[in-house]
C-alpha atoms as a PDB file:
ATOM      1  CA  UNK A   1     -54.091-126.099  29.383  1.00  0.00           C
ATOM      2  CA  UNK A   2     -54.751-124.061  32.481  1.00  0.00           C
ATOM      3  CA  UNK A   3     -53.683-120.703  33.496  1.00  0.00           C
ATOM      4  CA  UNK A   4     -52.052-120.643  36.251  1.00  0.00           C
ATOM      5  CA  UNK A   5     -53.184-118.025  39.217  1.00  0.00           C
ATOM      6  CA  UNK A   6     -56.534-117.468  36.962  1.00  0.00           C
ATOM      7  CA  UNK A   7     -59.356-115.721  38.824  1.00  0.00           C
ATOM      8  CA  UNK A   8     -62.800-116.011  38.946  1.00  0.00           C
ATOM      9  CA  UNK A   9     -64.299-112.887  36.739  1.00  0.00           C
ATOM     10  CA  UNK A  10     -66.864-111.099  38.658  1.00  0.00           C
ATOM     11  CA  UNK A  11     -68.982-111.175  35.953  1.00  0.00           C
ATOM     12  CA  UNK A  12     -68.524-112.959  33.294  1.00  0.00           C
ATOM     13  CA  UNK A  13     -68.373-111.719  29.374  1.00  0.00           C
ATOM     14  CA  UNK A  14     -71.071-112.367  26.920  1.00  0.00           C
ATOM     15  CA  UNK A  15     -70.045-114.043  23.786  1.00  0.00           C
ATOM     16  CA  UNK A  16     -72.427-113.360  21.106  1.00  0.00           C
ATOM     17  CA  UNK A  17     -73.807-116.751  19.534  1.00  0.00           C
ATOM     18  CA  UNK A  18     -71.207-116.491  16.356  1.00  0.00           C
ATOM     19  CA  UNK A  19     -68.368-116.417  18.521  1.00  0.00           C
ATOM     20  CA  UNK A  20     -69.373-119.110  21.154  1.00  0.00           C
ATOM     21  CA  UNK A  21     -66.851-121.948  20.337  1.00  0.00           C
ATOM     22  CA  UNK A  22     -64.625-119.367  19.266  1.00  0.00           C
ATOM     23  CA  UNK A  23     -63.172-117.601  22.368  1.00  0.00           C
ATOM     24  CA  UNK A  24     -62.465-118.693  25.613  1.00  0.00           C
ATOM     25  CA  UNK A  25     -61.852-115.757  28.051  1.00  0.00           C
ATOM     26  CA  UNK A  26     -59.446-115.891  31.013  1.00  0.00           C
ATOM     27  CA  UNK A  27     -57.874-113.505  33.545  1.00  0.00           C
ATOM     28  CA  UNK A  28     -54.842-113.576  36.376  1.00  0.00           C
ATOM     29  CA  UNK A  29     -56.368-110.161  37.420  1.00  0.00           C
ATOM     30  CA  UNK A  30     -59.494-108.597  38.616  1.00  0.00           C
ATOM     31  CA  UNK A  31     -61.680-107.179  35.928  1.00  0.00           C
ATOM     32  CA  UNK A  32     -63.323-103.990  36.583  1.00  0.00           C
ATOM     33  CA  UNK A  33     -67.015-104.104  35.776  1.00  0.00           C
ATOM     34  CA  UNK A  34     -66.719-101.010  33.311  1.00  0.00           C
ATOM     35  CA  UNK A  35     -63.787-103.578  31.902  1.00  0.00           C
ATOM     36  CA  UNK A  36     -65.836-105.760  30.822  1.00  0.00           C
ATOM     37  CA  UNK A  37     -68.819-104.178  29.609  1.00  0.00           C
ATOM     38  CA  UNK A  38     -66.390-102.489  26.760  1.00  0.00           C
ATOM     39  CA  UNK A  39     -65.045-106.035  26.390  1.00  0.00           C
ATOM     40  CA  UNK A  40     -68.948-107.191  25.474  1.00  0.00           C
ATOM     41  CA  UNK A  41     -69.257-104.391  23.075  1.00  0.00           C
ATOM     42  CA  UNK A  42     -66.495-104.824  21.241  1.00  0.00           C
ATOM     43  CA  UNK A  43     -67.162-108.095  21.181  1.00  0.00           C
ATOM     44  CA  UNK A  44     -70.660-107.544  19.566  1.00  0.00           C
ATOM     45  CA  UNK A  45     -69.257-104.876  17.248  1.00  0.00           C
ATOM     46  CA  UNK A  46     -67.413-107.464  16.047  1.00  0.00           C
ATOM     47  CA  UNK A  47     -69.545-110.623  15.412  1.00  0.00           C
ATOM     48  CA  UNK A  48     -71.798-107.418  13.714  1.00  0.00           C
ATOM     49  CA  UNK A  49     -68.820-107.427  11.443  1.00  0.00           C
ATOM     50  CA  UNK A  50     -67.879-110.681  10.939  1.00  0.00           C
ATOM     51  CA  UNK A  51     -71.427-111.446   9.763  1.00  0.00           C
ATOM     52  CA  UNK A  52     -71.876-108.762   7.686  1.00  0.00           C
ATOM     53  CA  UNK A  53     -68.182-109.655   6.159  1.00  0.00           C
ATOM     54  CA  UNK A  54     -69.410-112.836   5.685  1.00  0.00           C
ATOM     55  CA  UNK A  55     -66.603-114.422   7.289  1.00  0.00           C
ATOM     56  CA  UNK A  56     -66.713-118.396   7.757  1.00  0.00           C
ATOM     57  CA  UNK A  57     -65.155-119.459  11.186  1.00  0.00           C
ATOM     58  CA  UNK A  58     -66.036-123.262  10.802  1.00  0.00           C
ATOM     59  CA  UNK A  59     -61.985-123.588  10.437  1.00  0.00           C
ATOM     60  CA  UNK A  60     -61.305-120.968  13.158  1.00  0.00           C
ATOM     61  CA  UNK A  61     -59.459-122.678  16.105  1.00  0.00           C
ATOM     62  CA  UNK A  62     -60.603-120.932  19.541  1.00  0.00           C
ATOM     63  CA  UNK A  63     -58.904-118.025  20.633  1.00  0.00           C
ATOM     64  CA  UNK A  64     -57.863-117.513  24.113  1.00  0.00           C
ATOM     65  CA  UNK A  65     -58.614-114.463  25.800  1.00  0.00           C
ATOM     66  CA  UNK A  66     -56.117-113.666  28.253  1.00  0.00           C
ATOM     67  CA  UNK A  67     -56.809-110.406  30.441  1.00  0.00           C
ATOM     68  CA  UNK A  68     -53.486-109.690  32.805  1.00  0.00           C
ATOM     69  CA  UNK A  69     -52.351-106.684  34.994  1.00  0.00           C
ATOM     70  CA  UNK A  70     -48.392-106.225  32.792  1.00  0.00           C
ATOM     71  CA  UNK A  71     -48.722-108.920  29.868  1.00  0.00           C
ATOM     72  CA  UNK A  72     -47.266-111.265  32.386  1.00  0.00           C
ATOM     73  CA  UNK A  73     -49.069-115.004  32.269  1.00  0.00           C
ATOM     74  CA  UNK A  74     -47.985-118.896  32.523  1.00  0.00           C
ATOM     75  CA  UNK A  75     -50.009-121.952  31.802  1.00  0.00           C
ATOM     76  CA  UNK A  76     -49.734-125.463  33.019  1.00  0.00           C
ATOM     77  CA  UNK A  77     -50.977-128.283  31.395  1.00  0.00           C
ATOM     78  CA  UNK A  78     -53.789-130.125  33.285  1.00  0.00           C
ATOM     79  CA  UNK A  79     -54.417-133.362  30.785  1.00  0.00           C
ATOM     80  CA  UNK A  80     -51.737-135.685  31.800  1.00  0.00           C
ATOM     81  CA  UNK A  81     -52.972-137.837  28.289  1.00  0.00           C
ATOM     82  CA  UNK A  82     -51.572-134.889  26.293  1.00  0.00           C
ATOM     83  CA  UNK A  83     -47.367-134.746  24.998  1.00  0.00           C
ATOM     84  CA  UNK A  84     -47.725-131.048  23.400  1.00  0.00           C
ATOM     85  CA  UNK A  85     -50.612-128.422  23.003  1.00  0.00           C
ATOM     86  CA  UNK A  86     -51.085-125.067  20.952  1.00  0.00           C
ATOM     87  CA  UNK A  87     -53.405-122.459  21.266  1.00  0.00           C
ATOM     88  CA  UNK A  88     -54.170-119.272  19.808  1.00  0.00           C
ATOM     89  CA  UNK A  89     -54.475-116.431  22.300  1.00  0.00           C
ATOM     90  CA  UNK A  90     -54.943-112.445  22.452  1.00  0.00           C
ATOM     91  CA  UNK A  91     -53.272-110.768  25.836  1.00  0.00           C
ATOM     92  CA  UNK A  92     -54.749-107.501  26.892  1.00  0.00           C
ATOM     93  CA  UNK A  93     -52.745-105.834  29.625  1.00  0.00           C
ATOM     94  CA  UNK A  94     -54.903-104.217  31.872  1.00  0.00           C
ATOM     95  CA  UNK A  95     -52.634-102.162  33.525  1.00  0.00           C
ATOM     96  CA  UNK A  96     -51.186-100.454  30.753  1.00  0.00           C
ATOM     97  CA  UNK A  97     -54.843 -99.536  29.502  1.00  0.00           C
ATOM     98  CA  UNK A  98     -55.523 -98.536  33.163  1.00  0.00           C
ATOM     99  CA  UNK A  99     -52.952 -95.804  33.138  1.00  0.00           C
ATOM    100  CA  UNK A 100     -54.309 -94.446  29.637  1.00  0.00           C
ATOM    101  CA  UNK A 101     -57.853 -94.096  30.869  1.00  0.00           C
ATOM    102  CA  UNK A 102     -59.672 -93.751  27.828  1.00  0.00           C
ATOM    103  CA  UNK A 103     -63.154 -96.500  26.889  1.00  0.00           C
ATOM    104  CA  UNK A 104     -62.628 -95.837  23.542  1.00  0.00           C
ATOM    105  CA  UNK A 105     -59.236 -96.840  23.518  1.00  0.00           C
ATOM    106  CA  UNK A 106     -59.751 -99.951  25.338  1.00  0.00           C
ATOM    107  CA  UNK A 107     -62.200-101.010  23.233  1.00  0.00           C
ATOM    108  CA  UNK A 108     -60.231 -99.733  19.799  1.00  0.00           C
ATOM    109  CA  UNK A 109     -57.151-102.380  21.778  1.00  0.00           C
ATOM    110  CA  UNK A 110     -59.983-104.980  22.430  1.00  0.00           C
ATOM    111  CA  UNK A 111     -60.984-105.385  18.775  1.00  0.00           C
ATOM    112  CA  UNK A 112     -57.468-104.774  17.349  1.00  0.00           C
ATOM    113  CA  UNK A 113     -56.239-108.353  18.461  1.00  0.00           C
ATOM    114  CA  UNK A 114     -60.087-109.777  18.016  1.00  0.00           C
ATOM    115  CA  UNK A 115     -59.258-108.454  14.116  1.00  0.00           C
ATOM    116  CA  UNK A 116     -55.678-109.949  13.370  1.00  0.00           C
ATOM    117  CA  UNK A 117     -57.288-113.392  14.547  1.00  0.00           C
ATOM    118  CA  UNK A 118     -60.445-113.183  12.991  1.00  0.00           C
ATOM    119  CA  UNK A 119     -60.128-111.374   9.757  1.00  0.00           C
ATOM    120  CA  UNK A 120     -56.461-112.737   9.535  1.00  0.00           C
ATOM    121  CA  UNK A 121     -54.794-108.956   9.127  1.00  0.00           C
ATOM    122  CA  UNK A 122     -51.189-109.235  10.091  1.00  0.00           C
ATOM    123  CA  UNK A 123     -50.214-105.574   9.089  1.00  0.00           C
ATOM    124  CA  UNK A 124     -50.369-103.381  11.550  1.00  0.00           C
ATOM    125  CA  UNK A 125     -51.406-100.294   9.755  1.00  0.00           C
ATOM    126  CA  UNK A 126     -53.936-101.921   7.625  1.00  0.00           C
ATOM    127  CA  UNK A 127     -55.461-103.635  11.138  1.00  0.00           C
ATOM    128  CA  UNK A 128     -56.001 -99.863  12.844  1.00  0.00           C
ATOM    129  CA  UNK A 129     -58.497 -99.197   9.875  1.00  0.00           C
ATOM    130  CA  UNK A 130     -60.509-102.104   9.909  1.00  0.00           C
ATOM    131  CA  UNK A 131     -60.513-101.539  14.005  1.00  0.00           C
ATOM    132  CA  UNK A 132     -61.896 -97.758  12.951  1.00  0.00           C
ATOM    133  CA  UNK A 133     -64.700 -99.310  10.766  1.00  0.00           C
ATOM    134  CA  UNK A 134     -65.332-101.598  13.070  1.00  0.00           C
ATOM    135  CA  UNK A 135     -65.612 -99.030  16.150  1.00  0.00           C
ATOM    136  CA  UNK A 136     -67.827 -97.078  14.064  1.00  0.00           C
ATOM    137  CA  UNK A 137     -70.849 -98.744  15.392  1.00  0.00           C
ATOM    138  CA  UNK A 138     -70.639 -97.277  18.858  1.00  0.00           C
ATOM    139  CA  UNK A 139     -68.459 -94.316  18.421  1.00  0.00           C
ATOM    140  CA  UNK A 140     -69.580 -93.013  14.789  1.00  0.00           C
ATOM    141  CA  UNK A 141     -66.881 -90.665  12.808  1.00  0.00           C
ATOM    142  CA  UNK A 142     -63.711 -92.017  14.792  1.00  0.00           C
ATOM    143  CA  UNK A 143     -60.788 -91.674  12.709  1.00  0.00           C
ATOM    144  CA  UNK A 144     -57.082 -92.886  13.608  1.00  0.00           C
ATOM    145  CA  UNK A 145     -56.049 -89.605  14.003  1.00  0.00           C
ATOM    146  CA  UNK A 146     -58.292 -89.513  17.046  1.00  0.00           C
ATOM    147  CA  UNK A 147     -56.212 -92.297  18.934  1.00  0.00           C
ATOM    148  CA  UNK A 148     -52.823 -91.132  17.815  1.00  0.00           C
ATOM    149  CA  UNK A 149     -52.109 -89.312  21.577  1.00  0.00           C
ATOM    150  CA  UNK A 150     -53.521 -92.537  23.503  1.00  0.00           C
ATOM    151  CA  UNK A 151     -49.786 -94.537  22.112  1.00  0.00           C
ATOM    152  CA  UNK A 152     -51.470 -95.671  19.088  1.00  0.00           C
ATOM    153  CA  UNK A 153     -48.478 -98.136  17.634  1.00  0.00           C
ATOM    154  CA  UNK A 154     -48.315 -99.310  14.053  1.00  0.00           C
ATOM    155  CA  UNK A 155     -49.147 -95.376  12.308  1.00  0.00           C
ATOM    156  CA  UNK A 156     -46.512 -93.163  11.159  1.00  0.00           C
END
């Protein structure tokens, strides 16, 4: 599978070694440098937690990382041996975290989706808290409370 109108990053992510075969990161918009270095520490928060959770991702599929301007993305398949695909994928709209503004958000929204997949939390409520211990690491004492003005969905 390919996406279609992907870009070249302008610098590419670092994937810590226990999430090498496990994320493949694309884009159909330009990454801003400040972009991506949240994406890297969120990403390192989390293999943090995933080792210390002890979490085994030898049966983990690879999620796609999809970065786009609205949520708005195709893909075309580019194996002409292949009659069906599937993939796993987390879509981060850029321009929607744009507007908001706020690095701690974008990084709370980076490991939010990183958590459903890896940790395999569907509920929405119970996600935000893991997310919160999870964010911990760089921003110590966040609470949800915190986030609630940045459109925080999912907490009553």
């Amino acid at each position: 599978m390919h996406l279609d109108n992907q870009i070249p990053l302008i610098k590419r992510p670092i994937i810590p070694k226990i999430l090498k075969d496990k994320i493949n990161v694309v884009a159909n918009c330009k990454l801003q440098e400040q972009e991506i270095h949240l994406f890297n520490m969120s990403l390192q928060c989390v293999a943090n937690h995933l080792v210390n959770d002890n979490i085994n991702l030898e049966t983990y599929f690879s999620l796609n990382i999809i970065f786009t301007e609205m949520g708005v993305f195709s893909f075309h398949e580019n194996n002409e041996c292949n009659n069906g695909s599937q993939f796993y994928s987390a879509i981060y709209r850029m321009g929607k975290l744009r507007k908001i503004n706020n690095n701690v958000f974008t990084m709370f929204v980076y490991i939010e989706e990183l958590t459903h997949y890896f940790w395999r939390i569907y509920d929405e409520t119970i996600v935000k808290y893991k997310v919160v211990e999870i964010l911990n690491d760089v921003v110590p004492n966040l609470s949800i409370e915190d986030l609630k003005g940045c459109g925080l969905n999912g907490i009553d």
